[in-house]
Each structure stands twice: as C-alpha cells, then as structure tokens.
Protein backbone atom coordinates (compact mmCIF):
# COMPACT_ATOMS: atom_id res chain seq x y z
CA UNK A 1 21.66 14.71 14.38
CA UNK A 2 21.56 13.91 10.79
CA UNK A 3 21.59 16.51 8.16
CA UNK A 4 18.14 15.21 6.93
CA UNK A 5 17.17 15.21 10.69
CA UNK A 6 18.21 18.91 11.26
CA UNK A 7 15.84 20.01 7.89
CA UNK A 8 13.16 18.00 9.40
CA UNK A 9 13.01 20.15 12.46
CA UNK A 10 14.13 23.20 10.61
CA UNK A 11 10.74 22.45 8.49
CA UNK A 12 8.86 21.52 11.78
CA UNK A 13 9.94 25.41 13.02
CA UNK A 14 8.94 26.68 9.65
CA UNK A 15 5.24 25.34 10.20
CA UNK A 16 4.60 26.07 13.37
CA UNK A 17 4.40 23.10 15.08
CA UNK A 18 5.39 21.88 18.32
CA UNK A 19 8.43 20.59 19.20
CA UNK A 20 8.93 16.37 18.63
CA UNK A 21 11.03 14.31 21.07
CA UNK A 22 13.67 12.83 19.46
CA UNK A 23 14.88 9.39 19.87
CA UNK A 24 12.20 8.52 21.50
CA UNK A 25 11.61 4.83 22.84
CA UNK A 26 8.01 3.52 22.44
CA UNK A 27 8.52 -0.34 23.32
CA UNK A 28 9.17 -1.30 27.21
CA UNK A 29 11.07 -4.38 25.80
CA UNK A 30 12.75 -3.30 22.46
CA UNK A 31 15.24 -0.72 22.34
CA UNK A 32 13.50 0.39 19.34
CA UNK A 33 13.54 4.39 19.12
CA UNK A 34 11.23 6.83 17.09
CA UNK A 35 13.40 9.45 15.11
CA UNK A 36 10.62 12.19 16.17
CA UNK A 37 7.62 11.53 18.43
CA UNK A 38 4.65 13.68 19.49
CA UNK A 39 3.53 11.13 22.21
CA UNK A 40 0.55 12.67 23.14
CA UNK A 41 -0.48 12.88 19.67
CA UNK A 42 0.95 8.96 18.89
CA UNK A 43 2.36 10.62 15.69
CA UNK A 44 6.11 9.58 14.75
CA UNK A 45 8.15 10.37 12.36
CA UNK A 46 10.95 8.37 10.83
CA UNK A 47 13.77 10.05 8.42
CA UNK A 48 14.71 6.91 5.57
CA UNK A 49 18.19 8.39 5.12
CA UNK A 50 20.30 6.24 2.17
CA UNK A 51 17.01 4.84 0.40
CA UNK A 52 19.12 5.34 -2.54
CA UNK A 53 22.16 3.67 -1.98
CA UNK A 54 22.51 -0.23 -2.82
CA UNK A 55 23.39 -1.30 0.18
CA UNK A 56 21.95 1.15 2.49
CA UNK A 57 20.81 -0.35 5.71
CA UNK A 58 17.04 0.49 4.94
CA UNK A 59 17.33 -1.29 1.54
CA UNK A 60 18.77 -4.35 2.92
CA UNK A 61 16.95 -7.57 3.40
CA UNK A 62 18.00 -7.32 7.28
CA UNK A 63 17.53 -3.82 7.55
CA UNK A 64 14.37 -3.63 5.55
CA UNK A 65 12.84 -6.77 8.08
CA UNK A 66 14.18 -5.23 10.70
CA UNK A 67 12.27 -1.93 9.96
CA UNK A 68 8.90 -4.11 9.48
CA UNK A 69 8.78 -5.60 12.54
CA UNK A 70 9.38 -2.33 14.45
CA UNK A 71 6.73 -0.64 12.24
CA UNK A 72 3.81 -3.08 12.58
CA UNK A 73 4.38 -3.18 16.57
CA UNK A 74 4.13 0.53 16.47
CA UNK A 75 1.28 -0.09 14.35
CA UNK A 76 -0.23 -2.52 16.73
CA UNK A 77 0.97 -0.26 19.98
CA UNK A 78 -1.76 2.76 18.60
CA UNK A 79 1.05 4.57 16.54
CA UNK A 80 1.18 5.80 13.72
CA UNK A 81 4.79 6.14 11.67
CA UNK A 82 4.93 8.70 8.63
CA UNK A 83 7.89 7.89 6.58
CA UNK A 84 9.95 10.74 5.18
CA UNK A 85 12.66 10.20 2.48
CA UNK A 86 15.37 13.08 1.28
CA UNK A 87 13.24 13.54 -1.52
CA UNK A 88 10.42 14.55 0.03
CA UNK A 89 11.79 16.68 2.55
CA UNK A 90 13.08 18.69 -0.53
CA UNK A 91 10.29 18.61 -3.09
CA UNK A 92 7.62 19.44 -0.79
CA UNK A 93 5.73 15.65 0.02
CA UNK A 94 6.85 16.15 3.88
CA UNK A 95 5.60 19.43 4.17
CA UNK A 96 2.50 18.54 2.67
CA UNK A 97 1.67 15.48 4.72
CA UNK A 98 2.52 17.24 7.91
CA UNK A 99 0.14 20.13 6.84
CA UNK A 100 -2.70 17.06 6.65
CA UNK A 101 -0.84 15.87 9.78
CA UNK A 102 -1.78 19.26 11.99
CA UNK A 103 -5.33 17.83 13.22
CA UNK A 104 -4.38 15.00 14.84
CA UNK A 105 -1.44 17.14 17.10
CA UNK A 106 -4.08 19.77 17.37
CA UNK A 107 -6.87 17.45 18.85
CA UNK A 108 -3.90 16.05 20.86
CA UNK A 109 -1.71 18.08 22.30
C-alpha cells in the first residue's frame, strides 16, 4: 500500500465510514482494478499518485489513455470514480467530497 493509499484509509477511519475493498476488479474481461471500492454503493476511489512529476505514468500520453478508457467503462458499467490527488488528501478537497459522498454509501450499504 502506497503512502497516499494508507492516508486515504487513515482519513476513511477518521470519518467514519465503512471499510473499501481494495484492489478491487470491476471488469470480467479487463484486469482493470479499483484502488478502493464500496461495491454495493458503486462508489470507487482512485489515488493519482505522481500527477506532478513529468513523466509520471498518469501524465503520460499512454498512461493518461490508458486511464480514460478504464474510466469511461466504469462510467458506462454504473460506477462512479472520484479522483483523489496528494493535494487534496492534504488540504482538505478529499475529505470534503467524501463528506458529500456519505449519502450514496448510506442509501447503499
């Protein structure tokens, strides 16, 4: 687990909320994996480690295609992906989105 990973789940503790799968496949075909997944819920979370670097594998043209066509056939699968940067795990964005996040695990699970 990542550093970035282990402050994501630290936060998820911190409010409360239930506990994600991690890794979690969500295509039959693909081996494409969720980095947190509340199945029941359809919620996943992916951690954009490296955004910064310039020639991080989420800024490259591979990487960054790569991450489209995964995202838009979660998207099409019933999923939705919330996107979380270092950044905003540490100024407060995550926290806040996961606080708007709440109903849709609470209706859920």
């Amino acid at each position: 687990m990542s550093n970035l990973e282990a402050e994501f789940i630290f936060l998820c503790n911190a409010l409360g909320l239930p506990e994600p799968e991690r890794e979690a496949r969500f295509d039959p075909v693909r081996k494409w994996r969720f980095d947190f997944l509340w199945r029941a819920a359809r919620l996943a979370v992916e951690i954009e480690g490296g955004v910064w670097m310039k020639n991080g594998r989420h800024t490259s043209g591979k990487g960054y295609s790569g991450d489209a066509e995964k995202y838009n056939a979660a998207a099409l699968a019933g999923y939705m992906v919330l996107r979380f940067t270092a950044d905003m795990l540490h100024d407060g964005r995550a926290e806040t989105t996961l606080n708007d996040a709440r109903g849709i695990m609470e209706v859920t699970l």
